[in-house]
PDB file of N, CA and C in Angstrom:
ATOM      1  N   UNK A   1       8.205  28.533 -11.386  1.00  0.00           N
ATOM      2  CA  UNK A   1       7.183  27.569 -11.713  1.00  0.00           C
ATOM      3  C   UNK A   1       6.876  27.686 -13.205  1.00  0.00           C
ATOM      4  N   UNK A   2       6.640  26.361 -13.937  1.00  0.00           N
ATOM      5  CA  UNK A   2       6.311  26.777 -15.673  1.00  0.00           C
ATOM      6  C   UNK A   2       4.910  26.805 -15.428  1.00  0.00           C
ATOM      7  N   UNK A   3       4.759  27.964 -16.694  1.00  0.00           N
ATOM      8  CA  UNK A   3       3.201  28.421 -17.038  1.00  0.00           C
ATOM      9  C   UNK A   3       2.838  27.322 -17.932  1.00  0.00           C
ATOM     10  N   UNK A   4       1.978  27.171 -17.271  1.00  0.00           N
ATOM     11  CA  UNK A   4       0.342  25.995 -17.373  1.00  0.00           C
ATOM     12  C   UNK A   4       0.563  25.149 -16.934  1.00  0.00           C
ATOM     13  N   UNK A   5       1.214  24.571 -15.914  1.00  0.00           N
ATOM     14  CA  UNK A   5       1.405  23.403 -15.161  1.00  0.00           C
ATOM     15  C   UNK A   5       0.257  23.913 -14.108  1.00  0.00           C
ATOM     16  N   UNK A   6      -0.482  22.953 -13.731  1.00  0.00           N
ATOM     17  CA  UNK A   6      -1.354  23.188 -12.559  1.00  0.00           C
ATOM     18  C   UNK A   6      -0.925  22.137 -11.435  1.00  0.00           C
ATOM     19  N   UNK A   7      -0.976  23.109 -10.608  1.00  0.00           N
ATOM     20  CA  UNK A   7      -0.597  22.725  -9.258  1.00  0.00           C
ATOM     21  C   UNK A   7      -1.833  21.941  -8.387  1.00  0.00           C
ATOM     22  N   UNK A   8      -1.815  21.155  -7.618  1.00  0.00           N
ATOM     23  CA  UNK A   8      -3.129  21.029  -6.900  1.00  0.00           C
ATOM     24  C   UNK A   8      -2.529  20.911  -5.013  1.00  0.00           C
ATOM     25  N   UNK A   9      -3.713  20.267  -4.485  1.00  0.00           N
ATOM     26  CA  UNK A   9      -3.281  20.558  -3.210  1.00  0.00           C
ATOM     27  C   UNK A   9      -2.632  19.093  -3.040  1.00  0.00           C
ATOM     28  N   UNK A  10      -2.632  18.649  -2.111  1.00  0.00           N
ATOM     29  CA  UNK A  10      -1.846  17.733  -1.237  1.00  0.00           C
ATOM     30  C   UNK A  10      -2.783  16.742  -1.272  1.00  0.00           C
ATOM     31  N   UNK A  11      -4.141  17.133  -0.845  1.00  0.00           N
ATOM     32  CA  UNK A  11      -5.081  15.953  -0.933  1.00  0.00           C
ATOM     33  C   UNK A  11      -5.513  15.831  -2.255  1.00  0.00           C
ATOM     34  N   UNK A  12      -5.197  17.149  -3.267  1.00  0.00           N
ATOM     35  CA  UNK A  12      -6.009  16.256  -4.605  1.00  0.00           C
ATOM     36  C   UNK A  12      -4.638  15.574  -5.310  1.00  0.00           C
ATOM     37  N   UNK A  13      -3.343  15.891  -4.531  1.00  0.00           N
ATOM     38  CA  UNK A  13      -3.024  14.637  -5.424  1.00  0.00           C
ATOM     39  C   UNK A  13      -3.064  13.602  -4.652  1.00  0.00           C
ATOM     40  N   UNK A  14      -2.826  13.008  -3.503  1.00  0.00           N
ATOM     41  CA  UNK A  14      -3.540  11.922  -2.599  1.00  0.00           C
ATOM     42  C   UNK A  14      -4.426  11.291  -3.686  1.00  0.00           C
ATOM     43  N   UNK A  15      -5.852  11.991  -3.577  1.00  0.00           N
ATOM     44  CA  UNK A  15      -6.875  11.743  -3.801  1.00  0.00           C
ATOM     45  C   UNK A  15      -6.808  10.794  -5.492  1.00  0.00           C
ATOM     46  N   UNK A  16      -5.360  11.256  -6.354  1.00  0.00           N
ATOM     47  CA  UNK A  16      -5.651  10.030  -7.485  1.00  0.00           C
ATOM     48  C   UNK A  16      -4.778   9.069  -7.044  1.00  0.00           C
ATOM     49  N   UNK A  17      -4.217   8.258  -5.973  1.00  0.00           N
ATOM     50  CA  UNK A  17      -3.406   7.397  -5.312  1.00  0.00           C
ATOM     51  C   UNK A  17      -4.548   6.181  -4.874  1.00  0.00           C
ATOM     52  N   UNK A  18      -5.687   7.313  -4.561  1.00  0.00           N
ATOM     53  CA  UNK A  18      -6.593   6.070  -3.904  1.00  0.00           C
ATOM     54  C   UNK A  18      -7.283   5.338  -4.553  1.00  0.00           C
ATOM     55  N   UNK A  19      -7.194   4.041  -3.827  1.00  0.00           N
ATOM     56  CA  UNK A  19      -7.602   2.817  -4.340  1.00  0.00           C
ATOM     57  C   UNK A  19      -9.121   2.298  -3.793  1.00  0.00           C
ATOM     58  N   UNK A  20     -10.334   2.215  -4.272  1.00  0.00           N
ATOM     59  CA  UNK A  20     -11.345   1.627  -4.088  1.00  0.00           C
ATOM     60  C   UNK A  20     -12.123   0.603  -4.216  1.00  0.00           C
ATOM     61  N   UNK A  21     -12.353  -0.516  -3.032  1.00  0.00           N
ATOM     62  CA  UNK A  21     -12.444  -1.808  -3.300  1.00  0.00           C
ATOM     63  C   UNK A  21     -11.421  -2.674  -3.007  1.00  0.00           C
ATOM     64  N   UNK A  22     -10.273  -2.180  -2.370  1.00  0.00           N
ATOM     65  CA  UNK A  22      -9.503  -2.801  -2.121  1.00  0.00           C
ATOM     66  C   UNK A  22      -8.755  -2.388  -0.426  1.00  0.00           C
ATOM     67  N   UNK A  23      -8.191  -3.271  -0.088  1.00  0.00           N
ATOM     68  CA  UNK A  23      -7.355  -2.845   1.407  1.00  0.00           C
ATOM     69  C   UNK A  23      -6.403  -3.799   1.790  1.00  0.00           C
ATOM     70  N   UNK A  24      -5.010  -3.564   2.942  1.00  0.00           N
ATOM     71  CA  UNK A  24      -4.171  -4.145   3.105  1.00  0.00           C
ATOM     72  C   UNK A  24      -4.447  -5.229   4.216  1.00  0.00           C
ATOM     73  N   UNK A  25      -3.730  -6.455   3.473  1.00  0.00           N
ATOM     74  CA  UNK A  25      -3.542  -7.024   5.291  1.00  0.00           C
ATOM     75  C   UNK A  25      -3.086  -6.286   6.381  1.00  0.00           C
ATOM     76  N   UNK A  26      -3.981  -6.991   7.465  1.00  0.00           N
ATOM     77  CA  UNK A  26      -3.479  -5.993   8.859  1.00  0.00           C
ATOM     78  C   UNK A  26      -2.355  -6.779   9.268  1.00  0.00           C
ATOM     79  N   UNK A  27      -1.459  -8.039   8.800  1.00  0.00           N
ATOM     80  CA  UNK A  27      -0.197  -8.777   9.216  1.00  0.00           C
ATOM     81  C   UNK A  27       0.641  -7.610   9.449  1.00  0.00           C
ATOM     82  N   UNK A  28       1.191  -6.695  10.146  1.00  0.00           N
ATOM     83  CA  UNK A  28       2.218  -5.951   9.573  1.00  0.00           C
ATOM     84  C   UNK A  28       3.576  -6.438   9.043  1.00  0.00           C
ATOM     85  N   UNK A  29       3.695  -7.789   9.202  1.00  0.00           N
ATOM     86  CA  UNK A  29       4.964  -8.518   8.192  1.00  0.00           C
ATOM     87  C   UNK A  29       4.262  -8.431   6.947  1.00  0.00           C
ATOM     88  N   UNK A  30       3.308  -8.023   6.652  1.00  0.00           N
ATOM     89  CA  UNK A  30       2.292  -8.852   5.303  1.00  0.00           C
ATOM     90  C   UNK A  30       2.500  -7.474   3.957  1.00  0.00           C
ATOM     91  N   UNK A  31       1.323  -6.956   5.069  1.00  0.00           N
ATOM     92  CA  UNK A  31       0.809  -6.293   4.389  1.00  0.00           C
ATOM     93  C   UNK A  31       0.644  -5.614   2.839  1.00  0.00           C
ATOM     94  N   UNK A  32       0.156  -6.981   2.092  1.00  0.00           N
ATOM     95  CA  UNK A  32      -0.709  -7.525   1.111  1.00  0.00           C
ATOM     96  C   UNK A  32      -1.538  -6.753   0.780  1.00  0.00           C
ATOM     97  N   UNK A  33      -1.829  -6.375  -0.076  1.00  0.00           N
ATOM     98  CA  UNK A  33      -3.160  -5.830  -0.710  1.00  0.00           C
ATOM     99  C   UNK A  33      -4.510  -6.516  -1.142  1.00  0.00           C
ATOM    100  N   UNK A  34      -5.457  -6.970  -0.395  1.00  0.00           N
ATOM    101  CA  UNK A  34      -6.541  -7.919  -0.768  1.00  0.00           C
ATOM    102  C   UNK A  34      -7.354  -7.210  -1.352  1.00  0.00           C
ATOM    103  N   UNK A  35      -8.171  -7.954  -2.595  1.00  0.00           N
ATOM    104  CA  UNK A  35      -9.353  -7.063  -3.087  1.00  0.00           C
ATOM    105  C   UNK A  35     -10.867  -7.946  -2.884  1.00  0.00           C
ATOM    106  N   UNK A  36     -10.985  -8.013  -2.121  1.00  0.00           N
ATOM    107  CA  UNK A  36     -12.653  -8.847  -2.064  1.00  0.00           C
ATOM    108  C   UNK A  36     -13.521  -8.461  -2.819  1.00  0.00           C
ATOM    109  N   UNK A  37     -14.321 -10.453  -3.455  1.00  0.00           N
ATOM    110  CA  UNK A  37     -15.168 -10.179  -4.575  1.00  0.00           C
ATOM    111  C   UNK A  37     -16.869  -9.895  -4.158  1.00  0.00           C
ATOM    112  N   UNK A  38     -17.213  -9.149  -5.078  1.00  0.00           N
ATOM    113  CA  UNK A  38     -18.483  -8.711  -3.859  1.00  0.00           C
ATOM    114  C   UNK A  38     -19.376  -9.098  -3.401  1.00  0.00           C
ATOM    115  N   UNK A  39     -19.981  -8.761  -1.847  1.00  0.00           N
ATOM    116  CA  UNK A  39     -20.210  -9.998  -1.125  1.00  0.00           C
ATOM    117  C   UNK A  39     -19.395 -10.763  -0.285  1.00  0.00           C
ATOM    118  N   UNK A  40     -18.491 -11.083  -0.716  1.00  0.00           N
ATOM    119  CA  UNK A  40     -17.221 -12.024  -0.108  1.00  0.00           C
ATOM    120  C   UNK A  40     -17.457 -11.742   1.467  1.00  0.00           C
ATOM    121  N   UNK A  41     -17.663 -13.024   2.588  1.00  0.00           N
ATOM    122  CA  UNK A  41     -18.047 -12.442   3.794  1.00  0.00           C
ATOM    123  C   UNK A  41     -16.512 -12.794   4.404  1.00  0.00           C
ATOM    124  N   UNK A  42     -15.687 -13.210   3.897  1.00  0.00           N
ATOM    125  CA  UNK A  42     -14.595 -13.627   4.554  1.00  0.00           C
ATOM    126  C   UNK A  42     -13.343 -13.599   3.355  1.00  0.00           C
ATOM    127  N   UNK A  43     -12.182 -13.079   3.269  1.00  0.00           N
ATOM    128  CA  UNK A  43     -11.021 -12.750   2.419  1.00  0.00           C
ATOM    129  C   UNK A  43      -9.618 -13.578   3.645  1.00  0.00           C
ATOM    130  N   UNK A  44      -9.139 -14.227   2.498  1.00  0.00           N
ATOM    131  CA  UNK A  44      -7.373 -15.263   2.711  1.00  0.00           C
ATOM    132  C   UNK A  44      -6.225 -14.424   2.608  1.00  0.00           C
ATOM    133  N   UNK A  45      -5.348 -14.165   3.338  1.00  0.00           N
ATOM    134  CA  UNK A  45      -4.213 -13.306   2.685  1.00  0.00           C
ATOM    135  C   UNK A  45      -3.404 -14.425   2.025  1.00  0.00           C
ATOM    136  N   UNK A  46      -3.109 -14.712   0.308  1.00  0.00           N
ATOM    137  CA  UNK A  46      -2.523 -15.539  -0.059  1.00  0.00           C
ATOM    138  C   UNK A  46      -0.762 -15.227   0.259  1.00  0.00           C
ATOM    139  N   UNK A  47      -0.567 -14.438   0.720  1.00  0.00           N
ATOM    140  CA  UNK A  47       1.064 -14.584   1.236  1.00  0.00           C
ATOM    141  C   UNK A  47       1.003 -14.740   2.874  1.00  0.00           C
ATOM    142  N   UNK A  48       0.501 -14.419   3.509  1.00  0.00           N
ATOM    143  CA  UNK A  48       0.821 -14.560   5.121  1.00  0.00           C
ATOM    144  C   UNK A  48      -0.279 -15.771   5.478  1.00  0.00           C
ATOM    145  N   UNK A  49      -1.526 -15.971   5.608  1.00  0.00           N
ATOM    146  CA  UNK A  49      -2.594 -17.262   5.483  1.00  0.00           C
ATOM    147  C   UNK A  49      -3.356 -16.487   5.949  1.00  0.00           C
ATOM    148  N   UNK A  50      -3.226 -15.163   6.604  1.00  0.00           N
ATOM    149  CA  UNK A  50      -4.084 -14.708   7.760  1.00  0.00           C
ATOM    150  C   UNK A  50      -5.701 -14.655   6.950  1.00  0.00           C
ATOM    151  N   UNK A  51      -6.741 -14.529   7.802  1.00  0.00           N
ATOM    152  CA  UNK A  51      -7.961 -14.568   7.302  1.00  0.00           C
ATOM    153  C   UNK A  51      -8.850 -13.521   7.980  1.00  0.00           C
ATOM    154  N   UNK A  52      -9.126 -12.880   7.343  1.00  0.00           N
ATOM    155  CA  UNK A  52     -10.545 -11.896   7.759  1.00  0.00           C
ATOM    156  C   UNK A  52     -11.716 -11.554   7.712  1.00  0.00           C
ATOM    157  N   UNK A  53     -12.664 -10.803   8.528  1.00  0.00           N
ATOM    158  CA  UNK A  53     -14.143 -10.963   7.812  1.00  0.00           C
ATOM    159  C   UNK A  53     -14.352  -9.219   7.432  1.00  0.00           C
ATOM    160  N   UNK A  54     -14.854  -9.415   6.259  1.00  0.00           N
ATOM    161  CA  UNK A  54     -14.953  -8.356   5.715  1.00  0.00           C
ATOM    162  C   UNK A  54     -16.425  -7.829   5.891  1.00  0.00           C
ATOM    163  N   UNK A  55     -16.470  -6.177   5.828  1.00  0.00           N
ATOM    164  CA  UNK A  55     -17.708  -5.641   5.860  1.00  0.00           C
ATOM    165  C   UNK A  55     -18.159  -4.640   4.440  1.00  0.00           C
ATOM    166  N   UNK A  56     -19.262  -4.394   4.319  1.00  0.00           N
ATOM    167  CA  UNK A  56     -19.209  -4.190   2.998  1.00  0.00           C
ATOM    168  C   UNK A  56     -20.290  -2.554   3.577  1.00  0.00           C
ATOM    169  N   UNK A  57     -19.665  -1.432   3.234  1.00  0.00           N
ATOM    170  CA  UNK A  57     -19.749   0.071   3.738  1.00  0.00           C
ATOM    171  C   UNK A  57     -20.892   0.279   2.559  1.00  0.00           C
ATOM    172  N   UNK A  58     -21.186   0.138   1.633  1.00  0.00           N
ATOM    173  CA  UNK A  58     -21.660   0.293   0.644  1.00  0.00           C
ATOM    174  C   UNK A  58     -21.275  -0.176  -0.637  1.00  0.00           C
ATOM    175  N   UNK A  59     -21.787  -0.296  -1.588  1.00  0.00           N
ATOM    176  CA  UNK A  59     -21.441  -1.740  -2.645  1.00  0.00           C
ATOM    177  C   UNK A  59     -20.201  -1.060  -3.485  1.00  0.00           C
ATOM    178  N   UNK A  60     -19.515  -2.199  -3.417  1.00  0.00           N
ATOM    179  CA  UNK A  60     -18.131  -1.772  -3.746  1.00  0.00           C
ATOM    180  C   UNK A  60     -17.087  -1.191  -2.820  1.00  0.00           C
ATOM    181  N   UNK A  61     -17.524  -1.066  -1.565  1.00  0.00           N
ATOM    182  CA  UNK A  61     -16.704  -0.203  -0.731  1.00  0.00           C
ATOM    183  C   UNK A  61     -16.547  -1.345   0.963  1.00  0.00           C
ATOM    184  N   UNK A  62     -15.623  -2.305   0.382  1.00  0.00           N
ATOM    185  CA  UNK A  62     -15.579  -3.037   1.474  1.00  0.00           C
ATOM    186  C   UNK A  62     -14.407  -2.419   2.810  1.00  0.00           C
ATOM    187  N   UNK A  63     -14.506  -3.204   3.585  1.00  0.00           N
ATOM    188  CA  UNK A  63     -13.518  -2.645   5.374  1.00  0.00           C
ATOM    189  C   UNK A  63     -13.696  -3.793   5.663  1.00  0.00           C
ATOM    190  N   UNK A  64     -12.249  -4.493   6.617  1.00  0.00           N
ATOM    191  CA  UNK A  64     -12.006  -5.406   7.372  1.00  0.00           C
ATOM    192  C   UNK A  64     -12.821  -4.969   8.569  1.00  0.00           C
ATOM    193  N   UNK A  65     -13.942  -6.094   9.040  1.00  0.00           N
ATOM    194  CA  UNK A  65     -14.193  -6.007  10.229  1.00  0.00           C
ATOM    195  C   UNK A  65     -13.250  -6.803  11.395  1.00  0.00           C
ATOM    196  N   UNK A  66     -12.980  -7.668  11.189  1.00  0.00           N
ATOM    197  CA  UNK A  66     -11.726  -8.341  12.042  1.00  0.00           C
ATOM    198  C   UNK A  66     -11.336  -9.273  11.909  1.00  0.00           C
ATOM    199  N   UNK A  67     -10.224 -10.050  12.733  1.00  0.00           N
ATOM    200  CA  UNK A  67      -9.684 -11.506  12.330  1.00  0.00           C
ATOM    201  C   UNK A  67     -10.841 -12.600  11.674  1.00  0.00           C
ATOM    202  N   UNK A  68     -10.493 -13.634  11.405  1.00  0.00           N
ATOM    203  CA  UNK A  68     -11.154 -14.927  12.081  1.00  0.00           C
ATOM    204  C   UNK A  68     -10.176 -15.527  12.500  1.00  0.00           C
ATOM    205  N   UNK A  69     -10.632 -15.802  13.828  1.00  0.00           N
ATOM    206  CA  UNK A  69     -10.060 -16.101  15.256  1.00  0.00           C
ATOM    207  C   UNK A  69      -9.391 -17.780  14.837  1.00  0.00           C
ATOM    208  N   UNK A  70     -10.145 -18.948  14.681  1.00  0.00           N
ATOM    209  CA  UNK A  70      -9.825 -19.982  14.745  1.00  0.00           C
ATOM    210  C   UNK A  70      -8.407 -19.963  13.281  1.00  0.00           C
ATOM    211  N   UNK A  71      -8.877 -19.465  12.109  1.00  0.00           N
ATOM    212  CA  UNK A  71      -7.727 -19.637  11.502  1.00  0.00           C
ATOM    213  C   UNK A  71      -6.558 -18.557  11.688  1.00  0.00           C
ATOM    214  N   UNK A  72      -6.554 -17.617  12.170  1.00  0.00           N
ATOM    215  CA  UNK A  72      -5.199 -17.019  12.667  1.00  0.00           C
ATOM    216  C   UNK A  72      -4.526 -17.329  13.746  1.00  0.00           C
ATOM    217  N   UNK A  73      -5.566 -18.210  14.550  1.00  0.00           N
ATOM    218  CA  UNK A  73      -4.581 -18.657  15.660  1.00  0.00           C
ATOM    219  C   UNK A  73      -3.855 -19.655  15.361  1.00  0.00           C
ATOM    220  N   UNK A  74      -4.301 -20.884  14.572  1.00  0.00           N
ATOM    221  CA  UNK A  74      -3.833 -21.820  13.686  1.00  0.00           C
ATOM    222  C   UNK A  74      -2.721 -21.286  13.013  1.00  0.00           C
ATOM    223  N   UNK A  75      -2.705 -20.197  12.332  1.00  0.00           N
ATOM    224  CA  UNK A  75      -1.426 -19.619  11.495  1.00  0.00           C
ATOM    225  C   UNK A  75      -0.201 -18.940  12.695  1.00  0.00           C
ATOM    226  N   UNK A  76      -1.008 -18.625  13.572  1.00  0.00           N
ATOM    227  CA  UNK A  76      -0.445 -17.943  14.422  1.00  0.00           C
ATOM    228  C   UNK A  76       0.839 -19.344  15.235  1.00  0.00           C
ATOM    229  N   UNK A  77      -0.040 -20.158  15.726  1.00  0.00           N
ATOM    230  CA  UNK A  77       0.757 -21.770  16.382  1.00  0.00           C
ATOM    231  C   UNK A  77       1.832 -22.115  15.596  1.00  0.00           C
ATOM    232  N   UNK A  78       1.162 -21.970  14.348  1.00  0.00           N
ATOM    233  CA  UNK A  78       2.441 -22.884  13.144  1.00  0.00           C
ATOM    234  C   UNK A  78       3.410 -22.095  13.224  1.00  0.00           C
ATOM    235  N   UNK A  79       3.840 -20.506  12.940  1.00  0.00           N
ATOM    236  CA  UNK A  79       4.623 -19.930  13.130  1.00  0.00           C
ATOM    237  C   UNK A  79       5.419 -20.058  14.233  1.00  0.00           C
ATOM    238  N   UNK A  80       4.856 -20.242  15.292  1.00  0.00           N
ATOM    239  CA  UNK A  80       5.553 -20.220  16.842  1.00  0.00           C
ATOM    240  C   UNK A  80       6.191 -21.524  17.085  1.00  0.00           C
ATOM    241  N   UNK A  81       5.639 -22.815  16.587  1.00  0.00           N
ATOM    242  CA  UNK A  81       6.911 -23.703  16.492  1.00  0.00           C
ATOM    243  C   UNK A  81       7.790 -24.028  15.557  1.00  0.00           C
ATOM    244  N   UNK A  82       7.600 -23.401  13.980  1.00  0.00           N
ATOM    245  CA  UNK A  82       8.750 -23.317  13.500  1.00  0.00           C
ATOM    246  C   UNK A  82       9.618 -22.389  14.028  1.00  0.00           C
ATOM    247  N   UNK A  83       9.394 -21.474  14.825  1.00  0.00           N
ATOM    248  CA  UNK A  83      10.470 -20.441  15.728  1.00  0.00           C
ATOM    249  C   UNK A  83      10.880 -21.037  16.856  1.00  0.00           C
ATOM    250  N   UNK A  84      10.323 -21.629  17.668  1.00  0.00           N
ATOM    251  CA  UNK A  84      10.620 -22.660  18.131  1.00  0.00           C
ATOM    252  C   UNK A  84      11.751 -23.756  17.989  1.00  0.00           C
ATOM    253  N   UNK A  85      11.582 -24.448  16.867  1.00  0.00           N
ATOM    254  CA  UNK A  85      12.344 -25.109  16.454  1.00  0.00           C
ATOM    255  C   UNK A  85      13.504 -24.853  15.776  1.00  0.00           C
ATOM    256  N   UNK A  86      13.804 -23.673  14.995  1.00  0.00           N
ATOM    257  CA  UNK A  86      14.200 -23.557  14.316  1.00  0.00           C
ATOM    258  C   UNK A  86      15.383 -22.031  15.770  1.00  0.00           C
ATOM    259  N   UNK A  87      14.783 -22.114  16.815  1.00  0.00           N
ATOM    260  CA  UNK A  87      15.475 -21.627  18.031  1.00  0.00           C
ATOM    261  C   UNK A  87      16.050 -22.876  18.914  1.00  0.00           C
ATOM    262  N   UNK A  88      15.622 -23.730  19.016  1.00  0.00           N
ATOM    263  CA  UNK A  88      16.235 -24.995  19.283  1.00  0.00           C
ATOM    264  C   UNK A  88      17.298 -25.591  18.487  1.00  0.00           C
ATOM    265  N   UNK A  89      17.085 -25.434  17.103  1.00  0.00           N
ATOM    266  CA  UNK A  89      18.506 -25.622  16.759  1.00  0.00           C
ATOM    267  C   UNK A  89      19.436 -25.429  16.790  1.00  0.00           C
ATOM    268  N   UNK A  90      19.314 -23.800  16.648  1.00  0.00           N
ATOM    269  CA  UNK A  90      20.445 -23.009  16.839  1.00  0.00           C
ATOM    270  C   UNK A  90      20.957 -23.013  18.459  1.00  0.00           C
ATOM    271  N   UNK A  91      20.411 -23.488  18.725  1.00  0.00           N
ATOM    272  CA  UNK A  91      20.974 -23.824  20.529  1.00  0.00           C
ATOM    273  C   UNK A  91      21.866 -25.138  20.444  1.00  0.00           C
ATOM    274  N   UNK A  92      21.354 -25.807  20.027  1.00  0.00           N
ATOM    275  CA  UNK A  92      22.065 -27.617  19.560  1.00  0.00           C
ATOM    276  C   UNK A  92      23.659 -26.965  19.016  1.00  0.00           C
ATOM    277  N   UNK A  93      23.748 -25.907  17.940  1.00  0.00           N
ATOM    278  CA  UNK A  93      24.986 -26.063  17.125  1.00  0.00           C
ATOM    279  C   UNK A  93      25.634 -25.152  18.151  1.00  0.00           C
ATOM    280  N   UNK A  94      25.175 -24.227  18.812  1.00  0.00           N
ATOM    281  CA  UNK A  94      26.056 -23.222  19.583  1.00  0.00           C
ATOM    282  C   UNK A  94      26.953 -24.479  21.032  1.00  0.00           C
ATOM    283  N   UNK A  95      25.737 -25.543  21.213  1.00  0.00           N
ATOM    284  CA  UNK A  95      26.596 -26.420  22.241  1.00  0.00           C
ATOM    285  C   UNK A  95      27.838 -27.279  22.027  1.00  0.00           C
ATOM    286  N   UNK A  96      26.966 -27.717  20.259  1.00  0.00           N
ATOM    287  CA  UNK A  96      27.876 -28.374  19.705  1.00  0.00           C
ATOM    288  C   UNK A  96      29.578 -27.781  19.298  1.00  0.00           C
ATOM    289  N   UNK A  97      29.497 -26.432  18.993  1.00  0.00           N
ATOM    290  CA  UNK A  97      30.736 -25.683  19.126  1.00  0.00           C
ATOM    291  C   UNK A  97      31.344 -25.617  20.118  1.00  0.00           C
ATOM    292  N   UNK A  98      30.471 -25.423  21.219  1.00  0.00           N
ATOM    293  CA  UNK A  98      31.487 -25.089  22.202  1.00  0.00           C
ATOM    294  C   UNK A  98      31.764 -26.603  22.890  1.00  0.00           C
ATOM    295  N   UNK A  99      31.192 -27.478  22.848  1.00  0.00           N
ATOM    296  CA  UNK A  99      32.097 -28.943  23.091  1.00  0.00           C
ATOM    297  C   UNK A  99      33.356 -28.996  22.297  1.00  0.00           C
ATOM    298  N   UNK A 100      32.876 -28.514  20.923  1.00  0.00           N
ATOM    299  CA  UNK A 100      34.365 -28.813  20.074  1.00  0.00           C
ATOM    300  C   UNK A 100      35.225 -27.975  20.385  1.00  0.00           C
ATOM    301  N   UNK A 101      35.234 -27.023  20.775  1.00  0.00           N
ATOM    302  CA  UNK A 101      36.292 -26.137  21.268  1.00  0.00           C
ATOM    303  C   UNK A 101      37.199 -26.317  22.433  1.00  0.00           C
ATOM    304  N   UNK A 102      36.555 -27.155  23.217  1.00  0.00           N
ATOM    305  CA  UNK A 102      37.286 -27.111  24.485  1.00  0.00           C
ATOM    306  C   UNK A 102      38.316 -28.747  24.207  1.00  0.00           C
TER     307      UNK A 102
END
């Protein structure tokens, strides 16, 4: 080990990693880093749409309290018929091959 390098533990180096005032989307495709402005009773994930309501632990120290329901289910629908559709197609060309094949 070189002399005068200081070593620390595990959590104090953790401890300069952490970020305050800020937290991830819970999308796990997402997971975005949102920073809500303070106050903010509700935060957008600008990459996934998802939406949440935020709680505020003490000033400056916000936590997702949970979805909002009406717009994630909305994000949630749109997703499921572009999969949908975009599973329907790929059914169309797999028929369409195998007509041409025979």
């Amino acid at each position: 080990m070189e002399q005068g390098k200081k070593v620390g533990s595990t959590i104090e180096s953790l401890r300069s990693t952490r970020t305050y005032g800020k937290f991830r989307c819970h999308n796990p495709t997402c997971m975005e880093r949102l920073e809500p402005k303070k106050g903010q009773k509700t935060i957008k994930c600008p990459t996934c749409g998802m939406e949440f309501r935020v709680a505020w632990v003490k000033d400056g120290f916000p936590r997702i309290r949970g979805p909002v329901w009406s717009v994630n289910k909305k994000v949630a629908e749109e997703a499921f018929e572009m999969k949908m559709k975009a599973q329907d197609a790929t059914k169309k060309e797999s028929i369409e091959k195998k007509k041409e094949g025979k």
